[in-house]
C-alpha atoms as a PDB file:
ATOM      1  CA  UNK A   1      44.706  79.791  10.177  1.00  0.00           C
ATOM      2  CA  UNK A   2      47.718  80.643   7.876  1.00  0.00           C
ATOM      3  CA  UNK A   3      50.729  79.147   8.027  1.00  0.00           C
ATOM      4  CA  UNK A   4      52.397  81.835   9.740  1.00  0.00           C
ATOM      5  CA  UNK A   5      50.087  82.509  12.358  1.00  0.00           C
ATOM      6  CA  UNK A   6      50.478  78.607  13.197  1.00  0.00           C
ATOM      7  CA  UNK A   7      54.382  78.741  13.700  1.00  0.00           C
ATOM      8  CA  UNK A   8      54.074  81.692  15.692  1.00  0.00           C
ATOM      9  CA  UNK A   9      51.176  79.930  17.885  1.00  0.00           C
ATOM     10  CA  UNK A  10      53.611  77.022  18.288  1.00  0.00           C
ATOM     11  CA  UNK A  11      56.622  79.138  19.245  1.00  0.00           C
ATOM     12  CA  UNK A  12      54.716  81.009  21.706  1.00  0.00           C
ATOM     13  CA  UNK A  13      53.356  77.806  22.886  1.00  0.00           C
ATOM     14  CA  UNK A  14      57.062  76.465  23.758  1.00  0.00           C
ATOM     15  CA  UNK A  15      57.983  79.941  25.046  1.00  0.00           C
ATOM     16  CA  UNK A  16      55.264  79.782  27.878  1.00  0.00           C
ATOM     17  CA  UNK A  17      56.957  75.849  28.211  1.00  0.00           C
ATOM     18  CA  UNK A  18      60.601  77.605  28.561  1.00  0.00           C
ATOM     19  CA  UNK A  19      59.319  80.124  31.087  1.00  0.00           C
ATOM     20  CA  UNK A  20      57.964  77.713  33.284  1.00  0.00           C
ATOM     21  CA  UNK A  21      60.263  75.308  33.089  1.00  0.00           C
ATOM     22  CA  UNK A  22      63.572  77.644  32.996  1.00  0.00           C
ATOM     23  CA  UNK A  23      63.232  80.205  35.642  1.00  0.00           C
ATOM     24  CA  UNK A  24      66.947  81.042  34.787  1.00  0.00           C
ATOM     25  CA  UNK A  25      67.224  81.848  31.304  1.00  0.00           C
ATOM     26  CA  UNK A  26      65.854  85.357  30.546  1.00  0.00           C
ATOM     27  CA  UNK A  27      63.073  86.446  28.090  1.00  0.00           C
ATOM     28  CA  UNK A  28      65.758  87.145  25.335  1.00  0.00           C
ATOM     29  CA  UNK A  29      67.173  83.836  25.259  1.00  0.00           C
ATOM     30  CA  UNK A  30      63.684  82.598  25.358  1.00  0.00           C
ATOM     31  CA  UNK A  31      62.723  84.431  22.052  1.00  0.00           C
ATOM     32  CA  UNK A  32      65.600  83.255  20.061  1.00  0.00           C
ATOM     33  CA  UNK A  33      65.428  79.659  21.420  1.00  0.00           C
ATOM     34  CA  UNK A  34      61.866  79.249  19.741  1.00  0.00           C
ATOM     35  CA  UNK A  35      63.217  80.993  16.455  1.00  0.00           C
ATOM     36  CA  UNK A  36      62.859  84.469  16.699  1.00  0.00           C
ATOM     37  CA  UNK A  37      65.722  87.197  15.925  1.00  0.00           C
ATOM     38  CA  UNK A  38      64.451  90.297  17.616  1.00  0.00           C
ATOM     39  CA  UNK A  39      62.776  90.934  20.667  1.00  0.00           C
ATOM     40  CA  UNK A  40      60.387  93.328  19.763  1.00  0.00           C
ATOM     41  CA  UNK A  41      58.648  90.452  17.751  1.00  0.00           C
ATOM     42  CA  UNK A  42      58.596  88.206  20.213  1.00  0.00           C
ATOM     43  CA  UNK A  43      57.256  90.504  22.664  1.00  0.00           C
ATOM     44  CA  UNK A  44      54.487  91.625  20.164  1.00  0.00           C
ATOM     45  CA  UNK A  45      53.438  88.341  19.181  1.00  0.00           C
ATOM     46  CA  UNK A  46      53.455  86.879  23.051  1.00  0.00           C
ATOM     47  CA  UNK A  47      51.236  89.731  23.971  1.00  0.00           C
ATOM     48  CA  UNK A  48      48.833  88.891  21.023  1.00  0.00           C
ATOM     49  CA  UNK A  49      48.683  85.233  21.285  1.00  0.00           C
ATOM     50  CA  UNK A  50      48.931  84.660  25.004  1.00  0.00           C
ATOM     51  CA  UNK A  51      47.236  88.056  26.276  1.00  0.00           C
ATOM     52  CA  UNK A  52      50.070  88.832  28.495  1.00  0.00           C
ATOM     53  CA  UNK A  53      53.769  90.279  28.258  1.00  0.00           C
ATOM     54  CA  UNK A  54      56.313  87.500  28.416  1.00  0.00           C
ATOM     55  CA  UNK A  55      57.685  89.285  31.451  1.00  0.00           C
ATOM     56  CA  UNK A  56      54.189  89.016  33.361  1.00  0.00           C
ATOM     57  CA  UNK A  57      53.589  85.518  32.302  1.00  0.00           C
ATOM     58  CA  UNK A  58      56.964  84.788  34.195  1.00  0.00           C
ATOM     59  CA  UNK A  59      55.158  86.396  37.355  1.00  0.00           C
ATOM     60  CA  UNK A  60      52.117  84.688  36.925  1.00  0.00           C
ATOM     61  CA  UNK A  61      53.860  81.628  37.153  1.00  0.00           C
ATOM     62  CA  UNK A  62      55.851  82.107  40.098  1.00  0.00           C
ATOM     63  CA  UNK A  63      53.518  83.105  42.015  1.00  0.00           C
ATOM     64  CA  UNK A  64      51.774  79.880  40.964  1.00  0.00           C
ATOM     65  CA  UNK A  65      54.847  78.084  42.137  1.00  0.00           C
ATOM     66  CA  UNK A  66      54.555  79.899  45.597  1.00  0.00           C
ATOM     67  CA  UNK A  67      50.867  78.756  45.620  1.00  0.00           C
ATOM     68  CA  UNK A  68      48.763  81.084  43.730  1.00  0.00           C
ATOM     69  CA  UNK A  69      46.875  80.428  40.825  1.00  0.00           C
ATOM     70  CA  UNK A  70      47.489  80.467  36.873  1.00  0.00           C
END
């Protein structure tokens, strides 16, 4: 794995972290929080690494938190 593709596995990797945890902070604030400057990167790398847009991660995991499954 290169270098790059690392950090962005690890800032994905706290993004899914922030979206659980912070049901309040938006998708944007997510992004740059773990380091990146635009969201179309963000989005682009979320989708490749996790399989899923940032925004339907967020529903995945409250309907988790209403008793569904993730």
């Amino acid at each position: 794995m290169s270098p790059g593709r690392y950090i962005a596995n690890k800032r994905i990797q706290e993004a899914q972290l922030l979206i659980r945890a912070h049901q309040d902070m938006t998708l944007g604030q997510i992004g740059t929080t773990v380091g990146y400057e635009d969201n179309t990167t963000f989005y682009r790398n979320f989708l490749q690494i996790a399989g899923m847009s940032p925004g339907k991660y967020r529903q995945l995991c409250r309907e988790d938190a209403q008793g569904g499954t993730l």
